[in-house]
Protein backbone atom coordinates (compact mmCIF):
# COMPACT_ATOMS: atom_id res chain seq x y z
CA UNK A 1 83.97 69.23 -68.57
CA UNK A 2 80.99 70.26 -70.39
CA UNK A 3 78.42 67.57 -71.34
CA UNK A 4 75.07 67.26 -73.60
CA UNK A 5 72.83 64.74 -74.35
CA UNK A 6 71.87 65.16 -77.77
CA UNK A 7 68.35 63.27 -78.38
CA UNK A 8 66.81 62.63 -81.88
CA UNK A 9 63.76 60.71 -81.79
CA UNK A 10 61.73 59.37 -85.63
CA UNK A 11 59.55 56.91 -86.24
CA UNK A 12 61.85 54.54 -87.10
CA UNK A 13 64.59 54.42 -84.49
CA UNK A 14 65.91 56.24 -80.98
CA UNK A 15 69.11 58.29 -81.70
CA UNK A 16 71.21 59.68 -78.27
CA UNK A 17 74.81 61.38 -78.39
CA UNK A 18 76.99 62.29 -75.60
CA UNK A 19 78.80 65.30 -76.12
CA UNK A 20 81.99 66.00 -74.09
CA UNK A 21 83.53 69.40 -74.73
CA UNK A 22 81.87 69.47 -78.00
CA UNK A 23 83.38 66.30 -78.97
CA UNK A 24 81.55 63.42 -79.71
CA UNK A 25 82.04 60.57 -77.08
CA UNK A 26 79.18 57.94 -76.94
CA UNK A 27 75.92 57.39 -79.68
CA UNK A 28 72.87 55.03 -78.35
CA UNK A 29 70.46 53.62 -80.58
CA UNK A 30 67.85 51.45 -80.50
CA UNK A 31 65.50 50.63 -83.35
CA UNK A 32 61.58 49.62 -82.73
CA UNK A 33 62.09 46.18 -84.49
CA UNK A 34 65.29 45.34 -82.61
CA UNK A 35 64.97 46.83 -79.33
CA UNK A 36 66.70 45.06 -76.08
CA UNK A 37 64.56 42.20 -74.32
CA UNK A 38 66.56 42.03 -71.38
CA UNK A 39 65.25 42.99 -68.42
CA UNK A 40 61.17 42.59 -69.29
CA UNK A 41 59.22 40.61 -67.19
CA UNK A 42 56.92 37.79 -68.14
CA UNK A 43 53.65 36.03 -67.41
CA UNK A 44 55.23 32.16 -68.87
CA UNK A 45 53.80 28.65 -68.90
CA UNK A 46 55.83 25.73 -68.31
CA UNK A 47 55.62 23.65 -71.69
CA UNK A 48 58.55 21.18 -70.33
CA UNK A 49 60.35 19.93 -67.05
CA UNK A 50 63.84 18.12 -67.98
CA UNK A 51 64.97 16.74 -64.45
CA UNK A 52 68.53 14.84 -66.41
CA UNK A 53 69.20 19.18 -66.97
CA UNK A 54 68.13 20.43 -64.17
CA UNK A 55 65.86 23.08 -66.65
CA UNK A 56 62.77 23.59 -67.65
CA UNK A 57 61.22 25.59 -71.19
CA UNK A 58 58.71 27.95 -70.60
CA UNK A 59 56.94 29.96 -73.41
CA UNK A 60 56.67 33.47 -73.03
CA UNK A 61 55.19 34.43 -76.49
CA UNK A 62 57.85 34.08 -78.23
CA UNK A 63 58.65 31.92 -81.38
CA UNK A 64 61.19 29.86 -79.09
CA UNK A 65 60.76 28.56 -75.62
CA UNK A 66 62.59 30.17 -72.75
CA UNK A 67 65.26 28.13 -70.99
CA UNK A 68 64.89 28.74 -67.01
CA UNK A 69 67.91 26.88 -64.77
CA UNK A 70 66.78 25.12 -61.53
CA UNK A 71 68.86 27.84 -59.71
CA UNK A 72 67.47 30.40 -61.41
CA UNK A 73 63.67 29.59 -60.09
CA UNK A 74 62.01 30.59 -56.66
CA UNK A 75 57.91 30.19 -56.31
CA UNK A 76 55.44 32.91 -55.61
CA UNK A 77 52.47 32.27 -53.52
CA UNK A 78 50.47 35.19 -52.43
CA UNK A 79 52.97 37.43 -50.95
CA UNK A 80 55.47 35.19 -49.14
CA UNK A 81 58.27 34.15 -51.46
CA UNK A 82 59.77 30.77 -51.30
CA UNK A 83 63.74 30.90 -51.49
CA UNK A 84 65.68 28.24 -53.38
CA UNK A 85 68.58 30.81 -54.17
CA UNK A 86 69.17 33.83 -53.60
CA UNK A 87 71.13 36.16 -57.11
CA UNK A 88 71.62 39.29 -54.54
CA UNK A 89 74.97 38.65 -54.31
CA UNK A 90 75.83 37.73 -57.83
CA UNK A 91 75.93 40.96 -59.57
CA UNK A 92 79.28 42.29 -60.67
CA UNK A 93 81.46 44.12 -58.53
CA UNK A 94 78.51 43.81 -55.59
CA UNK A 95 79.56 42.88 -51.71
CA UNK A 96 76.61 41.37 -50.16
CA UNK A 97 75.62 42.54 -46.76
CA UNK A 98 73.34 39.28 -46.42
CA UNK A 99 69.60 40.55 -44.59
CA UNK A 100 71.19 44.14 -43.38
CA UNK A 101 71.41 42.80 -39.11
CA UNK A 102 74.56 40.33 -39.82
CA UNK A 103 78.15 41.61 -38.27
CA UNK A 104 81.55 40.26 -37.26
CA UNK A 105 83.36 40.16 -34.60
CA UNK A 106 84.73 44.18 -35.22
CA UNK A 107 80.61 45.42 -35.52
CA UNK A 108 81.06 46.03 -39.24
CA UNK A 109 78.83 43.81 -41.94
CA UNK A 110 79.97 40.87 -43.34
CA UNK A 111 81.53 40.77 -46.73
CA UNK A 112 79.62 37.53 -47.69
CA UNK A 113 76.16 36.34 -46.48
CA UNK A 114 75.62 33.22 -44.64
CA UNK A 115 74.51 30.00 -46.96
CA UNK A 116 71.56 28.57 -45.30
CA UNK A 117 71.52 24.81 -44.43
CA UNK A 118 69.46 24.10 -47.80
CA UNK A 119 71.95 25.90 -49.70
CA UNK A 120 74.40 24.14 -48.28
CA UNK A 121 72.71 20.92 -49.54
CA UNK A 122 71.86 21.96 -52.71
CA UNK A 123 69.01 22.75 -55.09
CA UNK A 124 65.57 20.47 -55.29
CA UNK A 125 65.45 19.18 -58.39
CA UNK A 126 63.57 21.07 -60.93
CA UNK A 127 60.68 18.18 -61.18
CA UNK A 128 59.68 19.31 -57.06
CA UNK A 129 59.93 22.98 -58.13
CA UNK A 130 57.46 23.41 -60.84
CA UNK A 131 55.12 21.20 -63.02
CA UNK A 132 54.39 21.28 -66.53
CA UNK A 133 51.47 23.94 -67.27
CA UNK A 134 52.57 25.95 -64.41
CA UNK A 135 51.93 29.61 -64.81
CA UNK A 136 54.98 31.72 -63.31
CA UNK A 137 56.47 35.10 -63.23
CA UNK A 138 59.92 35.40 -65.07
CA UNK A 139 62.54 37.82 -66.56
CA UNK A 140 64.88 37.76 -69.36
CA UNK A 141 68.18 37.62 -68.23
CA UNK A 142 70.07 36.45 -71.64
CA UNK A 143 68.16 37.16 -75.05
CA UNK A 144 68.08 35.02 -77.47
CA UNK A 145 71.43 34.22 -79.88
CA UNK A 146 70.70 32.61 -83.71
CA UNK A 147 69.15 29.10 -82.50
CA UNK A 148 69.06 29.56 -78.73
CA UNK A 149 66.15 30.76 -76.81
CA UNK A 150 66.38 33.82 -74.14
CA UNK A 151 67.23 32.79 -70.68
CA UNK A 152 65.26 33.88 -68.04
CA UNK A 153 64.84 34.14 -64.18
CA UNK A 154 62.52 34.10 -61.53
CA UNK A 155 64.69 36.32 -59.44
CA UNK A 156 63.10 39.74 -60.54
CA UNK A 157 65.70 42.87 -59.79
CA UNK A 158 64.60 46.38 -61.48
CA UNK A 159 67.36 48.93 -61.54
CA UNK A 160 66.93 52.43 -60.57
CA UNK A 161 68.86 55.21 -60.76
CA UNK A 162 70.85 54.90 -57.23
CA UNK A 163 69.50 51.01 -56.77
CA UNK A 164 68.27 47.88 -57.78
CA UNK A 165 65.36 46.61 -56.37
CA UNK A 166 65.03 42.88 -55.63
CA UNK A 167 61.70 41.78 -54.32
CA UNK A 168 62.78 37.97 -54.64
CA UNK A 169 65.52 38.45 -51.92
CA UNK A 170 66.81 39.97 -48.60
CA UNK A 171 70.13 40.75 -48.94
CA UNK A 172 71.21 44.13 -49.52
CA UNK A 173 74.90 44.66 -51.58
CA UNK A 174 76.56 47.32 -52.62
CA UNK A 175 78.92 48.07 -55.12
CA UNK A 176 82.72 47.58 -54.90
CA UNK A 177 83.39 50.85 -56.32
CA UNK A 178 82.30 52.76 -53.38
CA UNK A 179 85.49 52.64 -51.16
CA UNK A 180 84.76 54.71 -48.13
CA UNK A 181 83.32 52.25 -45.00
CA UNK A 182 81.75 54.97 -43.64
CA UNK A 183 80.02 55.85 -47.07
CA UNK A 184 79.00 52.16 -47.26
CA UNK A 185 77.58 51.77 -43.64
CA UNK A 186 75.74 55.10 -44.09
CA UNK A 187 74.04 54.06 -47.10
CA UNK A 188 73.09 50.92 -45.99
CA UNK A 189 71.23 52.19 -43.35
CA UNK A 190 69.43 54.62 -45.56
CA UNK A 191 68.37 51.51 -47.57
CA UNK A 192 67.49 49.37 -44.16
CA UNK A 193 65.25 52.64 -43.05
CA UNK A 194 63.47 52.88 -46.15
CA UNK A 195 62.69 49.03 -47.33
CA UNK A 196 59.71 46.53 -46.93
CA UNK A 197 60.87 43.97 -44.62
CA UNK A 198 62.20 40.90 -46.81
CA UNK A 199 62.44 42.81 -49.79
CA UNK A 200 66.70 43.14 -51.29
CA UNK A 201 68.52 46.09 -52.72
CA UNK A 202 71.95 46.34 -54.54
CA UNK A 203 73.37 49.53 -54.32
CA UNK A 204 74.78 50.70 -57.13
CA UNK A 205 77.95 53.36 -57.55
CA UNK A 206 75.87 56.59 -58.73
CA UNK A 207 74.74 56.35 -55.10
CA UNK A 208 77.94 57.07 -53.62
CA UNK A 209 77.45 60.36 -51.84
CA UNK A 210 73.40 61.05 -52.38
CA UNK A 211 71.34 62.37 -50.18
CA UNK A 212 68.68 60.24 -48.28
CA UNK A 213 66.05 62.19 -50.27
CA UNK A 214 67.07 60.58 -53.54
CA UNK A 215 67.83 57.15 -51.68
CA UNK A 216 64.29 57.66 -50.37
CA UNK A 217 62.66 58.54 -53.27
CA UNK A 218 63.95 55.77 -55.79
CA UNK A 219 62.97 52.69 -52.79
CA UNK A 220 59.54 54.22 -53.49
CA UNK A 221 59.51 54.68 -56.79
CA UNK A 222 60.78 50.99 -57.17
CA UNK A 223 58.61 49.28 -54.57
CA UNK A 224 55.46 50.97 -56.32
CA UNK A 225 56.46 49.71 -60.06
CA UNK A 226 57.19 46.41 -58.67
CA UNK A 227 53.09 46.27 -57.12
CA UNK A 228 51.89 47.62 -59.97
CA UNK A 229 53.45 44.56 -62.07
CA UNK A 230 52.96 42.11 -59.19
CA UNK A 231 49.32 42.81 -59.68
CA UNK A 232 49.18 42.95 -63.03
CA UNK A 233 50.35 39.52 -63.32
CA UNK A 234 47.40 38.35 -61.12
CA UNK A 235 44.96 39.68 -63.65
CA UNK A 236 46.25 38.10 -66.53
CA UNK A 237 47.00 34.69 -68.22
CA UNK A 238 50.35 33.07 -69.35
CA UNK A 239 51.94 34.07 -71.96
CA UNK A 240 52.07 37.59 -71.58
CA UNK A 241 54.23 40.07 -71.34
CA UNK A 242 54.27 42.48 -68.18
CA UNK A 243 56.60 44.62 -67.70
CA UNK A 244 58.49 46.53 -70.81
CA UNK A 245 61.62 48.21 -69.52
CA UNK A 246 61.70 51.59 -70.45
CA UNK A 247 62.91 53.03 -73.26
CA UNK A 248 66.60 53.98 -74.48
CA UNK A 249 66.05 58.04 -73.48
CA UNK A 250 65.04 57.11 -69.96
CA UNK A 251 67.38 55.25 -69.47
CA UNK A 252 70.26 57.05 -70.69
CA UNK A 253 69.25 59.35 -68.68
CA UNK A 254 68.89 56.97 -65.59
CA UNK A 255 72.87 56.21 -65.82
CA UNK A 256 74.07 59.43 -66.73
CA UNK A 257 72.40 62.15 -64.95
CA UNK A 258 74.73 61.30 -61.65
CA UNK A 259 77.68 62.14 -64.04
CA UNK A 260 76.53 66.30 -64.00
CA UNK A 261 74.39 66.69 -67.56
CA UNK A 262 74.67 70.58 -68.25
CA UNK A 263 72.15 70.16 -71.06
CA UNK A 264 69.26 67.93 -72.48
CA UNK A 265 68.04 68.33 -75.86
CA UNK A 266 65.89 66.56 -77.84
CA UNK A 267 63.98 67.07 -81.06
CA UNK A 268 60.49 65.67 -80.51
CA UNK A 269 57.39 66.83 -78.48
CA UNK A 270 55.80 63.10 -76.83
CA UNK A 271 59.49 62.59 -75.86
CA UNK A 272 60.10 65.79 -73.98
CA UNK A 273 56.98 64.97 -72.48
CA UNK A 274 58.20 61.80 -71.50
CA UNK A 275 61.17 62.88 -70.42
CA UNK A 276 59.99 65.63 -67.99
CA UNK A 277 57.63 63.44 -66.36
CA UNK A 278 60.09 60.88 -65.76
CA UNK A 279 62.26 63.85 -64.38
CA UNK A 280 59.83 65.28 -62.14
CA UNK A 281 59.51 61.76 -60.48
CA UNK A 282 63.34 60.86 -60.29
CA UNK A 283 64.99 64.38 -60.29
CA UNK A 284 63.13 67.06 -60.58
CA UNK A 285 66.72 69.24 -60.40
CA UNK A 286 67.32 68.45 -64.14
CA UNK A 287 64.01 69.58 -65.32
CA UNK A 288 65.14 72.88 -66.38
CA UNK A 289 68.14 71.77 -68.18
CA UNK A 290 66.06 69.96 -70.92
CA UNK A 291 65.42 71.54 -74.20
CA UNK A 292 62.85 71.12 -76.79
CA UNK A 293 64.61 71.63 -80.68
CA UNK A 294 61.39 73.80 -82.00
CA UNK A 295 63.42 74.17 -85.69
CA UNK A 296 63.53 70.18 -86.47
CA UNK A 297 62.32 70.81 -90.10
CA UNK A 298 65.03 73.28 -90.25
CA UNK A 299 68.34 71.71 -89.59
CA UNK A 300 68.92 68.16 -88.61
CA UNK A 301 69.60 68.06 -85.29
CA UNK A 302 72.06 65.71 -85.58
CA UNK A 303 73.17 67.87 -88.23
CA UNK A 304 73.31 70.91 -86.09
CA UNK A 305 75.59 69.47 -84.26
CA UNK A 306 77.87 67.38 -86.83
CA UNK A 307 76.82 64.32 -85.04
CA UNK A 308 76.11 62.80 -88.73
CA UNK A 309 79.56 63.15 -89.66
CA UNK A 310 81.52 61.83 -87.02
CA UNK A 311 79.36 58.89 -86.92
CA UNK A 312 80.02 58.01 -91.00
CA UNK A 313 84.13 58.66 -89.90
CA UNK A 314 83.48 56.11 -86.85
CA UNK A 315 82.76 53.39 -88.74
CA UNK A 316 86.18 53.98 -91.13
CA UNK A 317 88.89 51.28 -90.31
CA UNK A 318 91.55 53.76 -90.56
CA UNK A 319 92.09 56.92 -88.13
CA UNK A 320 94.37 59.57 -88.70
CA UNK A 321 96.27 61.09 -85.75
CA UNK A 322 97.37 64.82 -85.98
CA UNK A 323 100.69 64.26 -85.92
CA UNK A 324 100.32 62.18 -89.14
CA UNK A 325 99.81 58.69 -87.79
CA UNK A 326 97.02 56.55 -88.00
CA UNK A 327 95.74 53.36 -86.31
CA UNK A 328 93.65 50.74 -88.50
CA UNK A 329 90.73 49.00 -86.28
CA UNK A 330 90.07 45.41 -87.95
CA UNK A 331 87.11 43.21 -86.18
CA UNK A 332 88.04 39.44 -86.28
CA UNK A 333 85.79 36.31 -85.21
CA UNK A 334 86.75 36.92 -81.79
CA UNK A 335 88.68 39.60 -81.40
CA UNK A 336 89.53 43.46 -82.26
CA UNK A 337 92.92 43.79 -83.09
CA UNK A 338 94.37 47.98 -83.34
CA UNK A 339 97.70 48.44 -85.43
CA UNK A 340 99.37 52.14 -84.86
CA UNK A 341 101.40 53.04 -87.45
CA UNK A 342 103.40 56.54 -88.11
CA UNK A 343 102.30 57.16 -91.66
CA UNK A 344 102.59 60.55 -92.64
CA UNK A 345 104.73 61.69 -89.54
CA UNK A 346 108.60 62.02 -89.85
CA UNK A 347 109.26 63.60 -86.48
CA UNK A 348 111.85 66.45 -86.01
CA UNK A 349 114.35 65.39 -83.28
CA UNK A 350 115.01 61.42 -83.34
CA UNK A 351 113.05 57.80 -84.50
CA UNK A 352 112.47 57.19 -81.00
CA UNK A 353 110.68 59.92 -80.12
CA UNK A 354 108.88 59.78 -83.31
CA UNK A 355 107.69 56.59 -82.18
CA UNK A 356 107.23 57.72 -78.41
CA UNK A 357 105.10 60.06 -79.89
CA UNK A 358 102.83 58.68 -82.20
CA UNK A 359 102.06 55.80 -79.66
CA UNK A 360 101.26 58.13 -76.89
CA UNK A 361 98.72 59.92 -79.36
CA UNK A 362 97.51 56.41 -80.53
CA UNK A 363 96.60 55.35 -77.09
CA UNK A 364 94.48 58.34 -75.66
CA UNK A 365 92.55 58.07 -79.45
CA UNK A 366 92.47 54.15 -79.13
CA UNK A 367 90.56 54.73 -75.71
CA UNK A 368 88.43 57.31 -77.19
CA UNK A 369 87.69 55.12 -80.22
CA UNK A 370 86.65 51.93 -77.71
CA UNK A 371 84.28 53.87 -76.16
CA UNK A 372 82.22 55.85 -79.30
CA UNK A 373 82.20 52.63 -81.62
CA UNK A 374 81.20 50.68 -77.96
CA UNK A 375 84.09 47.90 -78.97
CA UNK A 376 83.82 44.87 -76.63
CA UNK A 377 85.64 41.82 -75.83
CA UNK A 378 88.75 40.75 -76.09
CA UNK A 379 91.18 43.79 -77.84
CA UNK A 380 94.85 43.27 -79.11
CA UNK A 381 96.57 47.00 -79.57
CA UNK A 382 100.20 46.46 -81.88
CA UNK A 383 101.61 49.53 -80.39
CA UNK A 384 105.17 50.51 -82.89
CA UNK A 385 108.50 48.49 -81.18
CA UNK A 386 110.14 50.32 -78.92
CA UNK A 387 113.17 49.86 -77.32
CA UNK A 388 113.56 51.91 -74.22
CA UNK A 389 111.52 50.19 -71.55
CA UNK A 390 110.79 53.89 -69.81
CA UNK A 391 109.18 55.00 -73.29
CA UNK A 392 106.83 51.48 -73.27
CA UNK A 393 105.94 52.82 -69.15
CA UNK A 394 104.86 56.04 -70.28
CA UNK A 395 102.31 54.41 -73.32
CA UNK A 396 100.91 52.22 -70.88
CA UNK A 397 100.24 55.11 -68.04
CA UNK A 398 98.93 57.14 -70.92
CA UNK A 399 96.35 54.46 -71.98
CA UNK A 400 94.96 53.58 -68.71
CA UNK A 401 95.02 57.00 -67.77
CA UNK A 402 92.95 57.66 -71.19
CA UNK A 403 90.63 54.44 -70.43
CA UNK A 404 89.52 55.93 -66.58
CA UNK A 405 87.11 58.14 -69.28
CA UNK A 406 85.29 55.11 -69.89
CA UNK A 407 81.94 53.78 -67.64
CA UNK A 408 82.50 50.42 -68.80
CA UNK A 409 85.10 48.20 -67.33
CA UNK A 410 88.05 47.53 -68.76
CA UNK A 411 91.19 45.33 -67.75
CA UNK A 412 94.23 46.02 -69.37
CA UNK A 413 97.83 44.19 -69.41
CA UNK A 414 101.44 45.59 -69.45
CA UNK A 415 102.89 46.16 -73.06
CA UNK A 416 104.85 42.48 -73.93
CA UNK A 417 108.23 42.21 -75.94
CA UNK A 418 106.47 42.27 -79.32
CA UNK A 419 105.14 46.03 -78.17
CA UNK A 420 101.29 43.92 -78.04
CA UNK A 421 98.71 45.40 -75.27
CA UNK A 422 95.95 43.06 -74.63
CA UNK A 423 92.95 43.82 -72.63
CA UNK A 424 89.45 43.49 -72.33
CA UNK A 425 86.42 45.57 -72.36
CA UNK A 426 83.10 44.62 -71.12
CA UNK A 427 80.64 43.60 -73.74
CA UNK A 428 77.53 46.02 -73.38
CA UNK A 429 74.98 45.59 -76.35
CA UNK A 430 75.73 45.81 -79.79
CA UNK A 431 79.37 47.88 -81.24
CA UNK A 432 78.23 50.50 -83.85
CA UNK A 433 79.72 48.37 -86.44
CA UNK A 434 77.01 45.90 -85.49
CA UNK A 435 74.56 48.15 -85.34
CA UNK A 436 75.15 50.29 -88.89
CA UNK A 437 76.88 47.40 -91.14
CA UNK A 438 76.58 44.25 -92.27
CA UNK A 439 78.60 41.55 -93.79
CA UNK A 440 79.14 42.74 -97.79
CA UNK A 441 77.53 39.63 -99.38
CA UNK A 442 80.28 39.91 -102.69
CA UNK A 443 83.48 39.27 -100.47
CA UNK A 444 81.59 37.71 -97.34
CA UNK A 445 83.47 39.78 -94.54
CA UNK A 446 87.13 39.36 -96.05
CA UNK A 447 87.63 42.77 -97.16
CA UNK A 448 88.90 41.31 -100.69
CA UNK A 449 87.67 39.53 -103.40
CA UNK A 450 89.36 37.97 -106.15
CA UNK A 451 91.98 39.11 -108.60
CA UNK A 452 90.18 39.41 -112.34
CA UNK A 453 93.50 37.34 -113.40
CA UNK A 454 92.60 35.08 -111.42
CA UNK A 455 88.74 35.01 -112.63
CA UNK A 456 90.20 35.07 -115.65
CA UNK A 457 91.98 31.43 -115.49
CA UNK A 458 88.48 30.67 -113.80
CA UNK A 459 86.24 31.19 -116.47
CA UNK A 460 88.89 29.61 -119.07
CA UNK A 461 88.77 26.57 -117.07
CA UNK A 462 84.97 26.14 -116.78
CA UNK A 463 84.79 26.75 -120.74
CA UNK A 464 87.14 23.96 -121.12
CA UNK A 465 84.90 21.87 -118.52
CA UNK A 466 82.05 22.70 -120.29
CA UNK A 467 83.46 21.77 -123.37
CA UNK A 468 83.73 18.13 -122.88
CA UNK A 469 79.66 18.18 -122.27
CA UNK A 470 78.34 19.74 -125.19
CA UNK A 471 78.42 19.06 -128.74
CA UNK A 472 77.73 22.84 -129.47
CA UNK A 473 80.36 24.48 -132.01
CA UNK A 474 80.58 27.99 -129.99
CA UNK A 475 80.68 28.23 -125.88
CA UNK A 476 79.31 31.80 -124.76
CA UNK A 477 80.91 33.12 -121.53
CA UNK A 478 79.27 35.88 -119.66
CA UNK A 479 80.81 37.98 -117.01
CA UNK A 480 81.76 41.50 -115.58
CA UNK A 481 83.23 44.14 -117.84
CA UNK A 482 86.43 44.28 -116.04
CA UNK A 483 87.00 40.08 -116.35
CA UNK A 484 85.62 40.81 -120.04
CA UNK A 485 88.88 43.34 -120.41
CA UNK A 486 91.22 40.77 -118.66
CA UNK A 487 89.73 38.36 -120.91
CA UNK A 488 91.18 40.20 -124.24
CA UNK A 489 94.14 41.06 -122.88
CA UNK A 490 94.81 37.16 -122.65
CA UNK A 491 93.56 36.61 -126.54
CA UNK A 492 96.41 34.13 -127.44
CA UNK A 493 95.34 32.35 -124.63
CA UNK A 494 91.86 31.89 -125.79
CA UNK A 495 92.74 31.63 -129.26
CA UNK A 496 94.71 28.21 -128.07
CA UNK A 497 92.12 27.53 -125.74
CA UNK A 498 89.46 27.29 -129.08
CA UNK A 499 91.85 25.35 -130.89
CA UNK A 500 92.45 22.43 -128.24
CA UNK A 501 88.62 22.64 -127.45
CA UNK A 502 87.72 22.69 -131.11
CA UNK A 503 85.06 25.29 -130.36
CA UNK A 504 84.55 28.85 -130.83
CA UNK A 505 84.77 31.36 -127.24
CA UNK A 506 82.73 33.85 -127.47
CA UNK A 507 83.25 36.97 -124.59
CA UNK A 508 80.09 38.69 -123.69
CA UNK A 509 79.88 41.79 -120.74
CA UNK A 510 76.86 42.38 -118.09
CA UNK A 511 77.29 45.56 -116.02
CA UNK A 512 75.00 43.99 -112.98
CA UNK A 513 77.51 41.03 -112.85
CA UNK A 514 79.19 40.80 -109.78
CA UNK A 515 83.01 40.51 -110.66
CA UNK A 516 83.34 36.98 -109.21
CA UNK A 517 80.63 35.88 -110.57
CA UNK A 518 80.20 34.93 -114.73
CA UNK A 519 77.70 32.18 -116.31
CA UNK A 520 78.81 29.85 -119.00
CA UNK A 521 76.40 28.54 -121.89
């Protein structure tokens, strides 16, 4: 399978597409204003200590306070590191070998680490940990959500492209996803042969089956950004910000280029430059498969490559299946729920296989859809009844088949009696619904407003309201030309309405009216 990265870079946001087979398969954005916090490391000052919480607020520059947990603190003093907890072994889908040495009984490592005796105890209370004013060394972990401030953590861990580096810990883990013992054992000791004593890696799936060279070279590259920021933070006083992670290109390409990129092209000059460097340091293989787009003020390159397009028809509710059929995508509060219906398609042999048919197509394009409008959460699929229980077996195979596409985890249950699917897909930054809409202020998010009967009965109702306040002879009501037609084609209505009132109605139109809304004088 053929695959592009498709880079378009402006002064007002970071565009990326992934191009399978010359089919559009995943967009990343990122916009200056509203780029991603997480993972940026701080300089903070402790502005409260809240023992009854175990928590303290720390401000990091921001308009809020940070919230840091007891648990999630450990102190630096020169360059010995204090342990109160170790988050090694907390990542997803990570077995923690504890400090590399520990074995069982059979000479193989230990699925879980040892707690130590203060561990086992449990934490010091945040009041012996740190003090108000205290100047310490954090990173966001959770960003901030409407009221809430960003969480953040003293246990610093900066991913690379085959690991993450964690200087606060020992441990080394590794991810679940590499099966093979032998694999796991043999990069492990890669990892032990490379570190600074006391220092913790995780090691993540891309490194399943690299070489020691690229094992080598990202420890390095890792240990020497973490003294650079180390250092920095000596120099400078709280708050302040550090360390930036880098930006949306680099690190696309840091989780994709294990996956075989055959091509690399982007469309502006400082972030080719960028790119290459960051190449030439990571993996100088890919260097020659990146392109600079010398035409930009030609042809779009998005448009080149009718990236433009398929993003306006990802963000349609409705998608039509070639056979005919479509599935609608609806976002609720806290859900996505998928209906597959057969529309257009009549079938030629039976209504079974018609349905068999347009629910296998619906479930490889429901899997596609997931992962190009990045849909997280919770996700209900109504999947057309069906009756034979072999038919319902082959929808589900076809769907998590379809899903294995995806780099983001998914968990998926067996089709129920109503023909419902539910599953869930992990939650990674914003869907491109978020990201390219917002909430239509006329109907507030329903999808419908109201009737113009029904504004009709409205506006009669706050005449006659109005009525009883005034002791003016004519009422004047203004709204939207289409209530304004309603309005006369319910002119006995009025007519009786002036008569009870005792008051002349008088209709006027104004074009910039929203149709809900009218004004009554």
């Amino acid at each position: 399978m053929t695959k592009e990265l498709i880079i378009n870079k402006d002064d007002f946001e970071t565009r990326i597409a992934l191009i399978e087979e010359g089919k559009l398969a995943e967009i990343f954005i990122e916009r200056d204003e509203s780029s991603p916090k997480h993972g940026n490391i701080y300089k903070g000052k402790v502005m409260q200590v809240l023992p009854g919480i175990q928590a303290s607020f720390v401000d990091i520059g921001w308009e809020k306070s940070a919230f840091l947990y007891a648990g999630d603190f450990f102190k630096l003093e020169g360059s010995d590191y204090d342990f109160f907890e170790s988050g090694a072994g907390e990542a997803e889908n990570v077995e923690n070998y504890g400090n590399g040495n520990e074995t069982g009984k059979d000479g193989k490592p230990r699925s879980k680490r040892k707690k130590s005796k203060k561990n086992r105890k449990g934490l010091p209370n945040i009041d012996q940990l740190i003090k108000k004013n205290q100047e310490i060394l954090v990173q966001i972990a959770k960003e901030p959500v409407k009221t809430k401030g960003a969480r953040v953590t003293s246990h610093i861990s900066l991913p690379g492209r085959f690991l993450v580096y964690m200087p606060t810990s020992s441990s080394i883990g590794i991810s679940r996803k590499i099966k093979s013992d032998a694999e796991k054992k043999r990069l492990k000791n890669i990892v032990l042969k490379y570190r600074n004593e006391g220092t913790g890696f995780i090691i993540r799936t891309a490194a399943e089956n690299a070489s020691e060279i690229d094992i080598e070279r990202d420890i390095k590259f890792l240990t020497s950004l973490w003294n650079n920021i180390y250092n920095e933070q000596l120099k400078v006083k709280a708050p302040k910000l550090i360390f930036k992670d880098i930006g949306l290109s680099l690190r696309v390409l840091r989780d994709f280029l294990n996956k075989k990129i055959d091509k690399i092209i982007i469309d502006e000059k400082d972030e080719y430059k960028k790119i290459v460097e960051f190449l030439s340091i990571q993996s100088p293989e890919y260097i020659d498969i990146v392109e600079l787009c010398k035409d930009k003020d030609a042809v779009s390159l998005f448009d080149r490559f009718g990236i433009e397009k398929e993003i306006s028809k990802s963000l349609n509710k409705k998608v039509w299946l070639k056979s005919g059929g479509y599935i609608v995508i609806d976002h609720a509060e806290a859900l996505t729920a998928i209906d597959v219906n057969t529309g257009k398609f009549v079938g030629k042999r039976n209504f079974e296989d018609t349905i068999l048919k347009t629910n296998l197509e619906a479930a490889k394009e429901i899997a596609f859809q997931l992962r190009l409008r990045n849909i997280g959460g919770i996700i209900v699929i109504d999947f057309i009844d069906m009756n034979k229980e072999d038919h319902k077996e082959k929808v589900y195979r076809t769907l998590e088949e379809s899903l294995k596409n995806d780099r983001v985890k998914t968990t998926i249950n067996r089709i129920t009696e109503l023909g419902l699917v539910e599953m869930t897909r992990k939650r990674t930054g914003n869907s491109l619904a978020a990201t390219f809409l917002e909430q239509c202020p006329m109907c507030e998010g329903s999808g419908m407003i109201k009737s113009t009967q029904t504004i009709c009965f409205e506006v009669l109702r706050a005449v006659s309201n109005h009525a009883k306040r005034t002791r003016a002879k004519k009422i004047t009501a203004t709204v939207h030309p289409s209530v304004m037609n309603k309005l006369y084609e319910n002119e006995k209505t009025i007519k009786a309405l002036e008569e009870k009132i005792n008051k002349a109605i008088n209709i006027k139109m104004q074009d910039g009216f929203y149709p809900e809304y009218f004004e009554i004088s």
